[in-house]
C-alpha atoms as a PDB file:
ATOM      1  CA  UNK A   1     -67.169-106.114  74.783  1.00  0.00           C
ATOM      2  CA  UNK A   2     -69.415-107.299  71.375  1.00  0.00           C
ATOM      3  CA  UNK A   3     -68.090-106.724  68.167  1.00  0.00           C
ATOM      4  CA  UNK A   4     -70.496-104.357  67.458  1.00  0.00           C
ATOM      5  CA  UNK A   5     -68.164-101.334  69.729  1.00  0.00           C
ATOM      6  CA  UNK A   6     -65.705 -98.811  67.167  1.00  0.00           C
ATOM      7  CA  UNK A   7     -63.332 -96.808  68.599  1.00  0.00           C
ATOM      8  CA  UNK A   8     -64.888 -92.762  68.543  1.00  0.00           C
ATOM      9  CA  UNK A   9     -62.701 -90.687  66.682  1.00  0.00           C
ATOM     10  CA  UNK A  10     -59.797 -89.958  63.637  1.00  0.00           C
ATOM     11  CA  UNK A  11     -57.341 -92.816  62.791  1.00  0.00           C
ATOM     12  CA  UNK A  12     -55.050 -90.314  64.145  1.00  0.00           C
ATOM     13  CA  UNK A  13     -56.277 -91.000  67.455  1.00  0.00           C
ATOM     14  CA  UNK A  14     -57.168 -94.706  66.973  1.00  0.00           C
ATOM     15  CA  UNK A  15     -53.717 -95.232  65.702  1.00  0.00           C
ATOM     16  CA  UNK A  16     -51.231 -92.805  67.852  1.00  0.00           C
ATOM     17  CA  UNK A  17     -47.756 -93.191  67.910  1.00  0.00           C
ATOM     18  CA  UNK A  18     -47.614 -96.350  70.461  1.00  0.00           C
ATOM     19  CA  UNK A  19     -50.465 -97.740  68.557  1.00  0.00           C
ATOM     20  CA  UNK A  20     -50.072-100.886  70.524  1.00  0.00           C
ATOM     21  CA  UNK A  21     -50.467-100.075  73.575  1.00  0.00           C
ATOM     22  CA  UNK A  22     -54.161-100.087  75.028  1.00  0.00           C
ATOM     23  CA  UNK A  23     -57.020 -97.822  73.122  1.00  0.00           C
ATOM     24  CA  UNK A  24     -59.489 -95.853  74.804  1.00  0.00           C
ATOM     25  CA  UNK A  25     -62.644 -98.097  75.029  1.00  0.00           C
ATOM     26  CA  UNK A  26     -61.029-101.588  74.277  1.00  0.00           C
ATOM     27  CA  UNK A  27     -61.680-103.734  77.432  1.00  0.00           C
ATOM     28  CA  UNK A  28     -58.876-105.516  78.968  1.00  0.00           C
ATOM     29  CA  UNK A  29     -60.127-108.933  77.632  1.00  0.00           C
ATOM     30  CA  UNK A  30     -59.540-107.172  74.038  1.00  0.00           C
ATOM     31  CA  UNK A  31     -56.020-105.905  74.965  1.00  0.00           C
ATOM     32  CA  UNK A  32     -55.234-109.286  75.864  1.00  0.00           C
ATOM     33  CA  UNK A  33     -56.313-110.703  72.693  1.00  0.00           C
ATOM     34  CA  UNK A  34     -54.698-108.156  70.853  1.00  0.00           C
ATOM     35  CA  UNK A  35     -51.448-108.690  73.251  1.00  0.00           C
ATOM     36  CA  UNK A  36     -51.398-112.348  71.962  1.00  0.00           C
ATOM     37  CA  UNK A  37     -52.028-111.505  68.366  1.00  0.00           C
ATOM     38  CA  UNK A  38     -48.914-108.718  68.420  1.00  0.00           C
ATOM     39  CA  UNK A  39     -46.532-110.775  70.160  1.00  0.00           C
ATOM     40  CA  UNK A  40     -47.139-114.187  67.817  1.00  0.00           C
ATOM     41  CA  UNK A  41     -44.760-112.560  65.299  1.00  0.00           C
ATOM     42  CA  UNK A  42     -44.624-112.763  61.793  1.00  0.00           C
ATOM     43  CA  UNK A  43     -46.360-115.690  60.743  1.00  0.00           C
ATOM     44  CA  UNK A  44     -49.622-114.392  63.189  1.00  0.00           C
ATOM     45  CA  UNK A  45     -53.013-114.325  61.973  1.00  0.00           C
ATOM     46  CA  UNK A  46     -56.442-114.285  64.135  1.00  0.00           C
ATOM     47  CA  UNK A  47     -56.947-118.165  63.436  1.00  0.00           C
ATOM     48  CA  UNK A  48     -53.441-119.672  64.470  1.00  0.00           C
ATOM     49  CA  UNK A  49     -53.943-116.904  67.730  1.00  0.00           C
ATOM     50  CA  UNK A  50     -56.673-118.330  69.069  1.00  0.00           C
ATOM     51  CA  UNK A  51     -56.359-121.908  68.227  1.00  0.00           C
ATOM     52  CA  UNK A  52     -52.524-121.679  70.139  1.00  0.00           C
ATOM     53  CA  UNK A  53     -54.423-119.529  72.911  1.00  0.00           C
ATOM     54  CA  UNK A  54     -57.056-122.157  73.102  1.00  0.00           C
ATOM     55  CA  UNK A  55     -55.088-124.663  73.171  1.00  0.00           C
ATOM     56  CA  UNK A  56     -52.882-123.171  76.006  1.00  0.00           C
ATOM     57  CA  UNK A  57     -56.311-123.055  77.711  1.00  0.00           C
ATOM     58  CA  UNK A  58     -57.260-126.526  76.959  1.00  0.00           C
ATOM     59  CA  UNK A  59     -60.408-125.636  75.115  1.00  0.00           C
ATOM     60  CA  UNK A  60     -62.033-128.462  73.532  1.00  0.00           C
ATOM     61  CA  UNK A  61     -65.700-127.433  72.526  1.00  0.00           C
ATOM     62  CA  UNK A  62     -66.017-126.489  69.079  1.00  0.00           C
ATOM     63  CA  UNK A  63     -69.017-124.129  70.204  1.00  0.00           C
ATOM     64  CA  UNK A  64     -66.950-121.995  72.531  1.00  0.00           C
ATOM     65  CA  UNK A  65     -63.835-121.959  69.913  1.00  0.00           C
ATOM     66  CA  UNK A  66     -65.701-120.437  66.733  1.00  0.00           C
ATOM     67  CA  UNK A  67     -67.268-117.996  68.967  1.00  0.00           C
ATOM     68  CA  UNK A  68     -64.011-117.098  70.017  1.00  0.00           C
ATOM     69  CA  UNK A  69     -62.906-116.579  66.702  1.00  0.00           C
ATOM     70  CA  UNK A  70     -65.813-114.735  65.390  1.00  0.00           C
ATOM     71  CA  UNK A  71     -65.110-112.782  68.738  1.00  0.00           C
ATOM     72  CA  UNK A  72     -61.468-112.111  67.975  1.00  0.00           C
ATOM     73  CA  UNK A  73     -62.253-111.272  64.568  1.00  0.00           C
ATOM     74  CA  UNK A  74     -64.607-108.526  65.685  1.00  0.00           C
ATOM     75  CA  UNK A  75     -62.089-107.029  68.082  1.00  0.00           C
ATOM     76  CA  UNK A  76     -59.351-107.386  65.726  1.00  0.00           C
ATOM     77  CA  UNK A  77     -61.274-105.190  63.083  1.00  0.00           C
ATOM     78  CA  UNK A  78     -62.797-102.774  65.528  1.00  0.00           C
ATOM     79  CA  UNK A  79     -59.250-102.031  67.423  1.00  0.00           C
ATOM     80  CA  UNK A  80     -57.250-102.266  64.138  1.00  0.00           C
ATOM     81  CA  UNK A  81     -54.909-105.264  65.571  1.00  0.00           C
ATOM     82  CA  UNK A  82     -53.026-105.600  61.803  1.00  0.00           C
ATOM     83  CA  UNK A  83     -52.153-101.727  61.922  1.00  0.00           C
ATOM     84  CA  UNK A  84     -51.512-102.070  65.300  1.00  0.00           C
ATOM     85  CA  UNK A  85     -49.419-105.266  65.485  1.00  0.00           C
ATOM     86  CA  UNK A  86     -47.227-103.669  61.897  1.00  0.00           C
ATOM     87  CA  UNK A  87     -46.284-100.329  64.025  1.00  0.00           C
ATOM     88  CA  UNK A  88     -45.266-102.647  67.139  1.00  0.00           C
ATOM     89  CA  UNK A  89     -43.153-104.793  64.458  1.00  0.00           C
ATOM     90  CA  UNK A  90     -41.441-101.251  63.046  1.00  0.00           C
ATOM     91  CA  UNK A  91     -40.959-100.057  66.836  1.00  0.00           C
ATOM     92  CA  UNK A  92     -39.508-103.568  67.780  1.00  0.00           C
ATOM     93  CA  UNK A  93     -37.168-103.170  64.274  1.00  0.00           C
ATOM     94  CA  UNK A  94     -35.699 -99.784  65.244  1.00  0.00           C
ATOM     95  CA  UNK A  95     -34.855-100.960  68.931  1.00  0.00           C
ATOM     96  CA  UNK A  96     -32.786-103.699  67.198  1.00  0.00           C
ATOM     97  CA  UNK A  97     -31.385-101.633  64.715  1.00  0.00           C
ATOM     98  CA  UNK A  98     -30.585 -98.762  67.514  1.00  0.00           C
ATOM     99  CA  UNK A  99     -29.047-101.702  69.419  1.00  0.00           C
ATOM    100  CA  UNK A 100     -26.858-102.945  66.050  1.00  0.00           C
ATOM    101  CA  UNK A 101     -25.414 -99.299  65.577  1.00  0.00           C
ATOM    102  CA  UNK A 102     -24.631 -99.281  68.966  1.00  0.00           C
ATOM    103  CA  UNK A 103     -22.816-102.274  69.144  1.00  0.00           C
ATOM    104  CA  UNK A 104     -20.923-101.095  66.023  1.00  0.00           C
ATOM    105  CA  UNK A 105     -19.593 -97.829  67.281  1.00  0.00           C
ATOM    106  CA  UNK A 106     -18.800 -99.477  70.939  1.00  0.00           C
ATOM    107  CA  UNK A 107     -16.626-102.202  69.012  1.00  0.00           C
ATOM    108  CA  UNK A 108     -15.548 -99.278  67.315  1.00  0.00           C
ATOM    109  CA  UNK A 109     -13.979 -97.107  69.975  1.00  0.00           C
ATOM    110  CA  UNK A 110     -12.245-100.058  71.213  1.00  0.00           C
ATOM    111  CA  UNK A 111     -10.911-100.812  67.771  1.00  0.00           C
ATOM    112  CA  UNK A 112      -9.842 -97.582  67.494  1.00  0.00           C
ATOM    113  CA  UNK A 113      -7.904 -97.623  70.758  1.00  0.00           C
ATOM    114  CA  UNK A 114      -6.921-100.709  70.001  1.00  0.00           C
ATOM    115  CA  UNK A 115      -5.056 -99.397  67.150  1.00  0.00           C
ATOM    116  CA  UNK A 116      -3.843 -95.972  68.193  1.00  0.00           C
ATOM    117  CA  UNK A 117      -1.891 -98.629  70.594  1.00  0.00           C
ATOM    118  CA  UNK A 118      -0.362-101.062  68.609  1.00  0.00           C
ATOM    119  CA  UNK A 119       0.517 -98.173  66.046  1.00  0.00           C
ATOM    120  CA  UNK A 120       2.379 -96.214  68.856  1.00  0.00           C
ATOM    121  CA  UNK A 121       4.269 -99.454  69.291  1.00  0.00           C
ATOM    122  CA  UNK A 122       5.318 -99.806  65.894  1.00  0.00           C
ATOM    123  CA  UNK A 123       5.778 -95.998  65.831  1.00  0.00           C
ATOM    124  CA  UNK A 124       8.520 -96.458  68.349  1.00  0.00           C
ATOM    125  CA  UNK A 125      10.176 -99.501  66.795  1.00  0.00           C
ATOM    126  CA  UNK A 126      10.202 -97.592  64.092  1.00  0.00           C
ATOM    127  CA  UNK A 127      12.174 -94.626  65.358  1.00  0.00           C
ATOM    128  CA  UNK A 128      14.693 -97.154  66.979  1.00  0.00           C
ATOM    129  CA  UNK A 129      15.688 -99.272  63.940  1.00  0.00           C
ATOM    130  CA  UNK A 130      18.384 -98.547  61.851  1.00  0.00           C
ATOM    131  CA  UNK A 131      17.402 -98.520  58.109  1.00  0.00           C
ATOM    132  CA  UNK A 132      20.395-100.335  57.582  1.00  0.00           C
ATOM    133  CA  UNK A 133      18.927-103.654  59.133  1.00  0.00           C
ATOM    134  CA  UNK A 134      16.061-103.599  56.774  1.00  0.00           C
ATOM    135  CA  UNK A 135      16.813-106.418  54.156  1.00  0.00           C
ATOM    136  CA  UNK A 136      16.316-106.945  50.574  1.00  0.00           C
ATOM    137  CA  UNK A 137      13.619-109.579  51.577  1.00  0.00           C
ATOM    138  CA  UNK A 138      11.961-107.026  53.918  1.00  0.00           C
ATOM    139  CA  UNK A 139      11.834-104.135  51.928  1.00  0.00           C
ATOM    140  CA  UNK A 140       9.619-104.651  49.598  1.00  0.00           C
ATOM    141  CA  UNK A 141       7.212-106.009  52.025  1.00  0.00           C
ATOM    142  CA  UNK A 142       7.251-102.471  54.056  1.00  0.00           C
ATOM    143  CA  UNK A 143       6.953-100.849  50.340  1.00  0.00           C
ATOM    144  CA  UNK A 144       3.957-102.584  48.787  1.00  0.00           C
ATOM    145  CA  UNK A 145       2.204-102.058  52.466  1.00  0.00           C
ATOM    146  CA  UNK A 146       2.968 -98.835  53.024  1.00  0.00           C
ATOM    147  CA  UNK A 147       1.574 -98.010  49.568  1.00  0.00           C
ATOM    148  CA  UNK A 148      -1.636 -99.954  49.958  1.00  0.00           C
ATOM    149  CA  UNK A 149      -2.207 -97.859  53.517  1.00  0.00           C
ATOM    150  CA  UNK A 150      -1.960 -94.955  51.868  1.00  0.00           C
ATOM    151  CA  UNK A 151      -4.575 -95.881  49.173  1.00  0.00           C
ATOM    152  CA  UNK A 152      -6.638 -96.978  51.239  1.00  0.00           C
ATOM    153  CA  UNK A 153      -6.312 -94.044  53.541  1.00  0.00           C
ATOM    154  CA  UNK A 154      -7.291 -91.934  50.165  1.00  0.00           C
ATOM    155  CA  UNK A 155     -10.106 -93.963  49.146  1.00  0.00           C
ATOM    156  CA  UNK A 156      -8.232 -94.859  46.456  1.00  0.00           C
ATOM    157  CA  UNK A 157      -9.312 -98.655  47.492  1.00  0.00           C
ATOM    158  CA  UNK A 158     -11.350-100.821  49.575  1.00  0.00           C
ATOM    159  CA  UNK A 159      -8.789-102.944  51.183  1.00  0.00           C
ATOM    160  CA  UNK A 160      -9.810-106.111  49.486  1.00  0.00           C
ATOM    161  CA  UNK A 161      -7.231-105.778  46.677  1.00  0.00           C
ATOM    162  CA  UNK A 162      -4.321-108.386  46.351  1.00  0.00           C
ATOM    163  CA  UNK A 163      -1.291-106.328  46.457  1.00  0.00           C
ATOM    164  CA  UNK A 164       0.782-105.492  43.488  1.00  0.00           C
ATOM    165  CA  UNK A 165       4.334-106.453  44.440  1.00  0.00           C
ATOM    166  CA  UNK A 166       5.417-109.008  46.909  1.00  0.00           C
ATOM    167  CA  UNK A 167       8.560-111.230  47.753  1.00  0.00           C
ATOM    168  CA  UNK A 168       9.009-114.404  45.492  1.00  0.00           C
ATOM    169  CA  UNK A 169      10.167-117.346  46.687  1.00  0.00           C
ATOM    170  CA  UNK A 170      13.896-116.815  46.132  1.00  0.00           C
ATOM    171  CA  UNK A 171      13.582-114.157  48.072  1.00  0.00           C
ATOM    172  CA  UNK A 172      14.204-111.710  45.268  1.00  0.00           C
ATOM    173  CA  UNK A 173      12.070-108.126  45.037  1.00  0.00           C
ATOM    174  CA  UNK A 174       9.111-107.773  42.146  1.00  0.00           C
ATOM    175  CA  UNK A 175       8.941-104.430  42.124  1.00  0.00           C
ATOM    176  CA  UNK A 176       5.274-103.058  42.014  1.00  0.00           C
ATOM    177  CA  UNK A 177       4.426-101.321  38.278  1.00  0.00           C
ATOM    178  CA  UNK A 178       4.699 -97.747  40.609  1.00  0.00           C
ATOM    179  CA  UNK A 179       8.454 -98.738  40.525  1.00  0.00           C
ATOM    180  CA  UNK A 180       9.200-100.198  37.421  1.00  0.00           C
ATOM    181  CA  UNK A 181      12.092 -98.350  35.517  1.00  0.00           C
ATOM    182  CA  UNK A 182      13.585 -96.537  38.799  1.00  0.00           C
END
């Protein structure tokens, strides 16, 4: 096929929705041209295509490789490679980012079931301790934690905040500012 041959019709129809896959009147040495043009990836232009196809090849006259070029060229302008080889690069972009959100919510069922287990666990120590064997040092601890849960439960925080009130080294309570004066 010469470079001289448009594709009939609307850019609707030159360009459908799988744009790269093989248009009506480009020959199959023109698909294949276009194949290695869409699948060199981001840095591709006609040039670096055909001088990494001919090399692959092992073309070495000069006469042969500039019509090749001019060839490509032609092709790439009549079968709109650039359009063609951006919509593949979209497509290609969405299967990832299908792929990434589907990862996510898989690692998030199991971290969900993950945690529905270990806070049945600690439900039930819970309901078997005796309040009495909490200590001073421990206390506070369950306090400040319990409170940050909740605000972060609300949206009242992100979870990145230091919290307020913790055990000092002597073991003695600093009682968050929500307690202060009780």
């Amino acid at each position: 096929m010469g470079t001289d041959v448009e594709p009939k019709g609307s850019l609707a129809e030159i360009l459908p929705f799988e744009s790269w896959e093989r248009l009506s009147g480009e020959s199959a040495a023109a698909f294949a041209a276009f194949c290695a043009f869409r699948d060199f990836g981001a840095e591709r232009n006609i040039r670096r295509v055909v001088e990494s196809w001919q090399q692959a090849a092992l073309v070495k006259d000069e006469t042969k490789r500039g019509r090749q070029y001019r060839l490509w060229r032609g092709w790439s302008a009549a079968f709109k490679w650039r359009e063609r080889a951006a919509d593949f690069d979209g497509y290609v972009d969405k299967l990832k980012q299908a792929e990434v959100r589907r990862t996510i919510e898989e690692q998030g069922t199991v971290d969900r079931a993950v945690l529905a287990k270990m806070l049945g666990v600690v439900g039930k120590k819970l309901d078997c301790m005796d309040p009495a064997d909490l200590g001073q040092a421990t206390l506070p601890v369950w306090v400040t934690t319990a409170i940050r849960l909740n605000r972060e439960l609300l949206g009242l925080v992100d979870g990145k905040e230091k919290p307020d009130g913790a055990v000092d080294a002597s073991g003695q309570i600093n009682f968050i500012s929500e307690f202060e004066g009780l």
